[in-house]
N, C-alpha and C. Protein backbone atom coordinates (compact mmCIF):
# COMPACT_ATOMS: atom_id res chain seq x y z
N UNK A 1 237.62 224.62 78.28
CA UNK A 1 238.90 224.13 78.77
C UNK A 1 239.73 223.68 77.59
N UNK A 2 240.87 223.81 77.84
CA UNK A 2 242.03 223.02 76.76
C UNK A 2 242.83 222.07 77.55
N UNK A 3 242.74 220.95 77.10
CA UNK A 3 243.53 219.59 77.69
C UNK A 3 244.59 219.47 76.87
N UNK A 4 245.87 219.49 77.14
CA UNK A 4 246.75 218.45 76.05
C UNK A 4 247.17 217.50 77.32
N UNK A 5 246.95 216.07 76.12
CA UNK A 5 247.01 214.99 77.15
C UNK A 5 248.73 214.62 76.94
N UNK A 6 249.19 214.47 77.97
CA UNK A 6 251.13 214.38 77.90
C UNK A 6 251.29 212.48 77.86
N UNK A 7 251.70 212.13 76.96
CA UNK A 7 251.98 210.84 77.31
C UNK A 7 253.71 210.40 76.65
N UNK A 8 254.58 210.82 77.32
CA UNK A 8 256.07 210.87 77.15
C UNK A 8 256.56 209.48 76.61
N UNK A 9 257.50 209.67 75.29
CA UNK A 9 257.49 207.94 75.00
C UNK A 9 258.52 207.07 75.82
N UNK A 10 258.92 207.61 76.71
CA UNK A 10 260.10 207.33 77.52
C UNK A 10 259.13 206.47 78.55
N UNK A 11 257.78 206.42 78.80
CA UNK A 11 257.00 205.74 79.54
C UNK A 11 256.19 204.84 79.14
N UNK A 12 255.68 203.74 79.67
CA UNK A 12 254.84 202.64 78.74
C UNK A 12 253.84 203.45 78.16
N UNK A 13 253.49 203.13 77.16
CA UNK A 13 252.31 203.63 76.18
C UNK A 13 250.80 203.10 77.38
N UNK A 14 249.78 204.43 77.50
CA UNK A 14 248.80 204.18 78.72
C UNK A 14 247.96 203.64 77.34
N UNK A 15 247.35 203.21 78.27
CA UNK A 15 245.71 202.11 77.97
C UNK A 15 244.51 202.58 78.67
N UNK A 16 243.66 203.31 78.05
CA UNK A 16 242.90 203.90 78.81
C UNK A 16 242.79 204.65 80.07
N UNK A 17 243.94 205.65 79.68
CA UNK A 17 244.47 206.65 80.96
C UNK A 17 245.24 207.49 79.89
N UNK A 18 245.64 208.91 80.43
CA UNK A 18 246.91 209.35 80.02
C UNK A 18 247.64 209.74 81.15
N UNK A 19 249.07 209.50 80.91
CA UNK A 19 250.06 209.67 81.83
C UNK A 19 249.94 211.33 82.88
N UNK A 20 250.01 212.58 81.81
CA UNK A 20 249.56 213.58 82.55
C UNK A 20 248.28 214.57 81.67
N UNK A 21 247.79 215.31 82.32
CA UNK A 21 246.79 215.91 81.33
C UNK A 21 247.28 217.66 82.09
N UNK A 22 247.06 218.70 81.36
CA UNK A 22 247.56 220.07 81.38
C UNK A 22 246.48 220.44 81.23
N UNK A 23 245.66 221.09 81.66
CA UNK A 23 244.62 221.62 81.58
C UNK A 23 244.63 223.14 82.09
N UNK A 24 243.59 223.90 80.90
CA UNK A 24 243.55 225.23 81.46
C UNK A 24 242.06 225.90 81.33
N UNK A 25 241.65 226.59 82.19
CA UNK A 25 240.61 226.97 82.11
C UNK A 25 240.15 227.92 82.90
N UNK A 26 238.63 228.36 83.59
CA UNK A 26 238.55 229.19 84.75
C UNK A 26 237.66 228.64 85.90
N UNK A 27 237.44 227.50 85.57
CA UNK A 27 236.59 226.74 86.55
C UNK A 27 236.83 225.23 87.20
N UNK A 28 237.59 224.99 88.22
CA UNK A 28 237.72 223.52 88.37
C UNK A 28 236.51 223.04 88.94
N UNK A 29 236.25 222.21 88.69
CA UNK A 29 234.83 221.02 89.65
C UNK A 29 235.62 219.99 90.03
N UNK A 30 235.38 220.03 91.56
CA UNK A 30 235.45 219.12 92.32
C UNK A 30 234.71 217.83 92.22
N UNK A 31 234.50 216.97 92.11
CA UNK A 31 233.69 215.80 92.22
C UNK A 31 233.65 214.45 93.10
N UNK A 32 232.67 214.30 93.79
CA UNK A 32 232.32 213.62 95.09
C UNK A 32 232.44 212.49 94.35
N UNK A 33 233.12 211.57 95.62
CA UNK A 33 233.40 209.75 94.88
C UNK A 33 231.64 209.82 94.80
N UNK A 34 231.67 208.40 93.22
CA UNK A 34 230.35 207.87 93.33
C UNK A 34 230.53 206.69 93.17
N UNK A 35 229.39 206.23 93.77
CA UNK A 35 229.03 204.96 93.69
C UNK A 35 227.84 204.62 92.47
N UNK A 36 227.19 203.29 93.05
CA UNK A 36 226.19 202.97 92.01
C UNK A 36 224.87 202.89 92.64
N UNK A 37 224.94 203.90 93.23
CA UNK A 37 223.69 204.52 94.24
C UNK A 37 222.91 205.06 92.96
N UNK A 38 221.30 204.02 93.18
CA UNK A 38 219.78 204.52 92.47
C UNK A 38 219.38 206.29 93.01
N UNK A 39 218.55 206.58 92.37
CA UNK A 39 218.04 208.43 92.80
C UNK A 39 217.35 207.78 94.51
N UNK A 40 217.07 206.64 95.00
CA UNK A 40 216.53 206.16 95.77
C UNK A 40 217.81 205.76 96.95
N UNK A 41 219.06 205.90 97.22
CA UNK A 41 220.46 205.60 97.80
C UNK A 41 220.93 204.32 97.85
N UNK A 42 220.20 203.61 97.31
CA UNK A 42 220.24 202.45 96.58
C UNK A 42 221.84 201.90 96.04
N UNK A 43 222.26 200.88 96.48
CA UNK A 43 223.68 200.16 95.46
C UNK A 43 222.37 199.83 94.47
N UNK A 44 222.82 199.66 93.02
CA UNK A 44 222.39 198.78 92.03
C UNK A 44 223.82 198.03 91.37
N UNK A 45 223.37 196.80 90.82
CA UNK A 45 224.13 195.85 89.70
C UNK A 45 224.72 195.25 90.76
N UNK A 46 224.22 194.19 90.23
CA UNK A 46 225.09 192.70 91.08
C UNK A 46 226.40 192.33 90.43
N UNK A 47 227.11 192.78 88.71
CA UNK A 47 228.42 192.55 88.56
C UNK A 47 229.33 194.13 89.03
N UNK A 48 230.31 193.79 88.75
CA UNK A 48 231.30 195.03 88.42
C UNK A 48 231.24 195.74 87.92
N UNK A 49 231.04 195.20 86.29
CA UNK A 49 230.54 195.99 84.98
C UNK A 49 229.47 197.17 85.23
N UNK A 50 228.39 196.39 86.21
CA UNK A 50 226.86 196.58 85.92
C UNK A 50 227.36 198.29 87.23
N UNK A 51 227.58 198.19 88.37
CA UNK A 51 228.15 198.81 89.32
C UNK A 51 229.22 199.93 88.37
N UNK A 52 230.20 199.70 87.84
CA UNK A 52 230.96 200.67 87.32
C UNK A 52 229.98 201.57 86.21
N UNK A 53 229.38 200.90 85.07
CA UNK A 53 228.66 201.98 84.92
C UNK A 53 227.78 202.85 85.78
N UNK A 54 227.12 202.60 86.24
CA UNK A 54 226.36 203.47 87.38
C UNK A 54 227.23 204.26 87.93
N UNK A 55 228.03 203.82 88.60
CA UNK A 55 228.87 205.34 88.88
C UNK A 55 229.50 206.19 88.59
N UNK A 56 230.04 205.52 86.99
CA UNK A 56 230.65 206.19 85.87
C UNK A 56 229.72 207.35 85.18
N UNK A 57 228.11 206.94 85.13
CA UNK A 57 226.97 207.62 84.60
C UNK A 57 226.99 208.83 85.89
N UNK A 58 226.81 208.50 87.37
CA UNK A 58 226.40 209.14 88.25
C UNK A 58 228.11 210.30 88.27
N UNK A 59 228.53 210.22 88.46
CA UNK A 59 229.97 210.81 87.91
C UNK A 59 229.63 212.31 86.97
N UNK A 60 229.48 211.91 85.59
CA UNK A 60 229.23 212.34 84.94
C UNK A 60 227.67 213.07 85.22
N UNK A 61 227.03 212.85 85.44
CA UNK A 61 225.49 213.70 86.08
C UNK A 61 226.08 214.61 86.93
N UNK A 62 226.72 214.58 88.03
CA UNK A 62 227.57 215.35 88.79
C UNK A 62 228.03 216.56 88.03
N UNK A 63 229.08 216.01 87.17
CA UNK A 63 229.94 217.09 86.22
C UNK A 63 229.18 217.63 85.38
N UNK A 64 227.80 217.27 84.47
CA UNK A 64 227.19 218.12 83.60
C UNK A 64 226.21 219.04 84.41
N UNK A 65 225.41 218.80 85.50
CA UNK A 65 224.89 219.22 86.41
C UNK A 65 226.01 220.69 86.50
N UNK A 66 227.37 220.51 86.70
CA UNK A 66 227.79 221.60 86.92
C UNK A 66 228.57 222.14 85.86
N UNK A 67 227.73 221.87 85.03
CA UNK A 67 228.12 222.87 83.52
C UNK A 67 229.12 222.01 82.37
N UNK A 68 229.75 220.14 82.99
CA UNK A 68 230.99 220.31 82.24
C UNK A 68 230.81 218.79 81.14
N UNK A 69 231.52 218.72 80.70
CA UNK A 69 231.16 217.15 79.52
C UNK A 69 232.35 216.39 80.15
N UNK A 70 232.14 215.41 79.70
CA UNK A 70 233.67 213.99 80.00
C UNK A 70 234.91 214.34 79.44
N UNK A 71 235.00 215.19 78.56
CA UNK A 71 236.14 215.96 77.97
C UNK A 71 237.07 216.58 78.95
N UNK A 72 235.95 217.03 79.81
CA UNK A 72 236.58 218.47 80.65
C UNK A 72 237.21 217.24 81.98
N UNK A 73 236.96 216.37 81.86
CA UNK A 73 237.69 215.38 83.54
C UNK A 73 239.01 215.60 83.11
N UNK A 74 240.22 216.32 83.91
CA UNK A 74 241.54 216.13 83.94
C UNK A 74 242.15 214.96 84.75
N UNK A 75 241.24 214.69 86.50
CA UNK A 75 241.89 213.80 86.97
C UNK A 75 240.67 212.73 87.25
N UNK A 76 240.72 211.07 87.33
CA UNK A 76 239.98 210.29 88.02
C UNK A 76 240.34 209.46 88.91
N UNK A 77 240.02 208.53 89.97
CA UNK A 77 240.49 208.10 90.53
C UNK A 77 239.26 207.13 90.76
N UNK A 78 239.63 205.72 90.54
CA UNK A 78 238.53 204.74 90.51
C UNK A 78 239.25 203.75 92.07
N UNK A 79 238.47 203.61 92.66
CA UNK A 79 238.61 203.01 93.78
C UNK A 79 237.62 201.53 93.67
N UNK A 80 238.31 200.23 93.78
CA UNK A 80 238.05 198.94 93.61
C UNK A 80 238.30 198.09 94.66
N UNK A 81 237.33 197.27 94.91
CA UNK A 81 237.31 196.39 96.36
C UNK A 81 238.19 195.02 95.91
N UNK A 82 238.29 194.88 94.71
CA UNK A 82 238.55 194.21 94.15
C UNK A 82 239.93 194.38 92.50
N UNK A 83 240.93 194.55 92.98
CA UNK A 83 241.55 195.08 91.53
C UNK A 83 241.76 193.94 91.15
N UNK A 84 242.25 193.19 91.52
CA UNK A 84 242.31 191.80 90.08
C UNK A 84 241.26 191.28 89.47
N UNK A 85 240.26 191.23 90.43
CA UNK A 85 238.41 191.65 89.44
C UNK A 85 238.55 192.76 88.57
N UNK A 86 238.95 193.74 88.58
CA UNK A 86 238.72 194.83 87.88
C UNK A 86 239.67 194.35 86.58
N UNK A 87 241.31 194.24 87.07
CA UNK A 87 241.94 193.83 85.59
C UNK A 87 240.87 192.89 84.92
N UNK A 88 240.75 191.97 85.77
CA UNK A 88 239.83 191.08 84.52
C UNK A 88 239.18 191.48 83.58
N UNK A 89 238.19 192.38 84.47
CA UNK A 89 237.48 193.31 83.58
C UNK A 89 237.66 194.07 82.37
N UNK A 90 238.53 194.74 82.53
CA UNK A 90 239.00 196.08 81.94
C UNK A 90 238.84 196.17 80.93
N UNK A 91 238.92 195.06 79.89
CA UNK A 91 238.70 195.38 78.36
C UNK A 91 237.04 196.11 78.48
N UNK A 92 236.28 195.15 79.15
CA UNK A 92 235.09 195.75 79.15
C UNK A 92 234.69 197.06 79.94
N UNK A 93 235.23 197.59 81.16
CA UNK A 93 235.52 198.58 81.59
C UNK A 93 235.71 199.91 80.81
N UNK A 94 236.88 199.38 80.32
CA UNK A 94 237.29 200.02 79.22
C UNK A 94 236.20 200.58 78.08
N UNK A 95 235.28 199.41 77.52
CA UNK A 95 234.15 199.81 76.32
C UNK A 95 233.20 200.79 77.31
N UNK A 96 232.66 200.65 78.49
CA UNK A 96 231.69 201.12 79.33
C UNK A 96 232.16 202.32 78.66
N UNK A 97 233.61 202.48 79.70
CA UNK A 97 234.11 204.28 79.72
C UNK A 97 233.82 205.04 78.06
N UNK A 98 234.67 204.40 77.33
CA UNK A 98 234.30 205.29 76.14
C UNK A 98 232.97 205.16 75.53
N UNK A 99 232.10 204.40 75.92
CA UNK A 99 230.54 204.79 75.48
C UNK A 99 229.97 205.82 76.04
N UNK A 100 230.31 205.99 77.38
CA UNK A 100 229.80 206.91 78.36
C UNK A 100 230.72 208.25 78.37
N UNK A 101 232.25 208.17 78.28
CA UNK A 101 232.79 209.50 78.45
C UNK A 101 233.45 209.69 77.10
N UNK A 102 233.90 209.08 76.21
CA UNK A 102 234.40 209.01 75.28
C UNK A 102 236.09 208.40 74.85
N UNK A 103 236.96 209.17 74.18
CA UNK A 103 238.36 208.54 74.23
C UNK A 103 238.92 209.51 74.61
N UNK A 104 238.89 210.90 75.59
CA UNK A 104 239.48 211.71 75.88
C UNK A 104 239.94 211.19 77.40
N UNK A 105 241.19 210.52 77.41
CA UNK A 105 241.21 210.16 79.08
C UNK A 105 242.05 211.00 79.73
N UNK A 106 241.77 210.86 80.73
CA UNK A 106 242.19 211.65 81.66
C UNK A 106 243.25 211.04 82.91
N UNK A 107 243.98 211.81 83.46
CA UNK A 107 245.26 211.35 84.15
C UNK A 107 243.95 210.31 85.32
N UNK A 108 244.88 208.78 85.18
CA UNK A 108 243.77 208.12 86.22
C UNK A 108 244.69 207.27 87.07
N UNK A 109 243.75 206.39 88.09
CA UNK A 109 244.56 205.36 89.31
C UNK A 109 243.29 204.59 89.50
N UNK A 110 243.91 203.71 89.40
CA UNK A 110 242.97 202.47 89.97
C UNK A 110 243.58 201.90 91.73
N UNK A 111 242.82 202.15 92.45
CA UNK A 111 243.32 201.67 93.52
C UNK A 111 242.72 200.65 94.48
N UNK A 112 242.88 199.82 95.06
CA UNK A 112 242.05 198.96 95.77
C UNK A 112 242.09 199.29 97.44
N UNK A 113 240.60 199.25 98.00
CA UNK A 113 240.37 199.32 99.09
C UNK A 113 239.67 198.17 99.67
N UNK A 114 239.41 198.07 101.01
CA UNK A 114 239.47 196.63 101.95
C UNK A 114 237.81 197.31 101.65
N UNK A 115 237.03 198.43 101.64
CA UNK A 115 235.86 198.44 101.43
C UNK A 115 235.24 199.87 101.29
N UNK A 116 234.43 200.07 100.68
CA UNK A 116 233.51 201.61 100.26
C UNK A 116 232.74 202.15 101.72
N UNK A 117 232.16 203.41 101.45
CA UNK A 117 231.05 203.76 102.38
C UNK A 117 229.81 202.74 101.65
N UNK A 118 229.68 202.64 100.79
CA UNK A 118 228.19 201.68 100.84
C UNK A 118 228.78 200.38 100.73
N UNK A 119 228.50 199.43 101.60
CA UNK A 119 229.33 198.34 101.70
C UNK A 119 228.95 197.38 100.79
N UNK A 120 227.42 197.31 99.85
CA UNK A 120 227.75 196.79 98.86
C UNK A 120 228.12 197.21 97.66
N UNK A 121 228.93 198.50 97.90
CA UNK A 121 229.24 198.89 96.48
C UNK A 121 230.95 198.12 96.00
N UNK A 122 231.32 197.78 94.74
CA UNK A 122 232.44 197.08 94.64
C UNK A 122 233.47 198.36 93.73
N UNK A 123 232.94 199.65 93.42
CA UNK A 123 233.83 200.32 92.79
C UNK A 123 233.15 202.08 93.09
N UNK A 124 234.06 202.75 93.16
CA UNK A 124 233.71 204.41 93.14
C UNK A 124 234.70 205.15 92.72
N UNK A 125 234.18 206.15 92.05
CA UNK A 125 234.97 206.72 90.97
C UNK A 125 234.97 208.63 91.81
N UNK A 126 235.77 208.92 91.81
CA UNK A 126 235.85 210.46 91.88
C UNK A 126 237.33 211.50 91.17
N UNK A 127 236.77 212.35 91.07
CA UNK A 127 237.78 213.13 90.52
C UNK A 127 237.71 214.41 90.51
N UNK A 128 238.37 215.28 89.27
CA UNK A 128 237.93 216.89 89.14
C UNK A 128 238.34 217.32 87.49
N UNK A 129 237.57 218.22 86.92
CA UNK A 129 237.39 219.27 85.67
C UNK A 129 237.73 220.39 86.11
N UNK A 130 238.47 220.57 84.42
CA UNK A 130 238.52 222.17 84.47
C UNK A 130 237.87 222.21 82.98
N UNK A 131 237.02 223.56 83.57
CA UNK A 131 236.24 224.19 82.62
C UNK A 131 236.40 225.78 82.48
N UNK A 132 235.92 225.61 80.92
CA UNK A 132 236.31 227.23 80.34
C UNK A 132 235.79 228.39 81.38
């Protein structure tokens, strides 16, 4: 895949997002929201932090499973039970993501919901790749 990530200066400078991403390739992957469901269907991590990685990891298992790296995510969409928990977070959020996917970001939304399918989960992440 080839990404150029668009971030127009006419718009606030993003912070761990880019405004749009262009992507070209011959394969999109779809990707199922995740949670911080164990190989067992399990929620794990009692913080945010602990919960966002896990589904950030399970995410990514998804996408290499089907051929692609963290490079190749054009869109994400993180869903939070909690977004002013999450701003809090975010610097650290933030370190999770680029340990785990790197600094290639991808067009994203943080959005808050009244609650998940696993009701103790506090965050789920889904999105889609394009791959070569």
């Amino acid at each position: 895949m080839t990404a150029e990530r668009v971030n127009p200066p006419t718009l606030s400078p993003p912070t761990g997002f880019s405004h749009a991403v262009v992507a070209t390739g011959s394969r999109v992957v779809f990707l199922a929201g995740q949670t911080a469901l164990d190989t067992d269907g399990k929620v794990v991590g009692e913080t945010l932090q602990e919960q966002f990685e896990r589904a950030l990891a399970n995410l990514l298992t998804a996408l290499a499973a089907a051929g692609g790296t963290p490079a190749d995510l054009a869109r994400v969409t993180v869903y939070a039970t909690d977004v002013a928990a999450y701003r809090t977070r975010a610097a650290e959020l933030g370190r999770i993501w680029r340990r785990l996917a790197g600094r290639d970001y991808p067009a994203m939304a943080v959005v808050e919901v009244v609650r998940l399918w696993d009701e103790q989960a506090m965050v789920e992440l889904d999105g889609f790749a394009v791959l070569p």
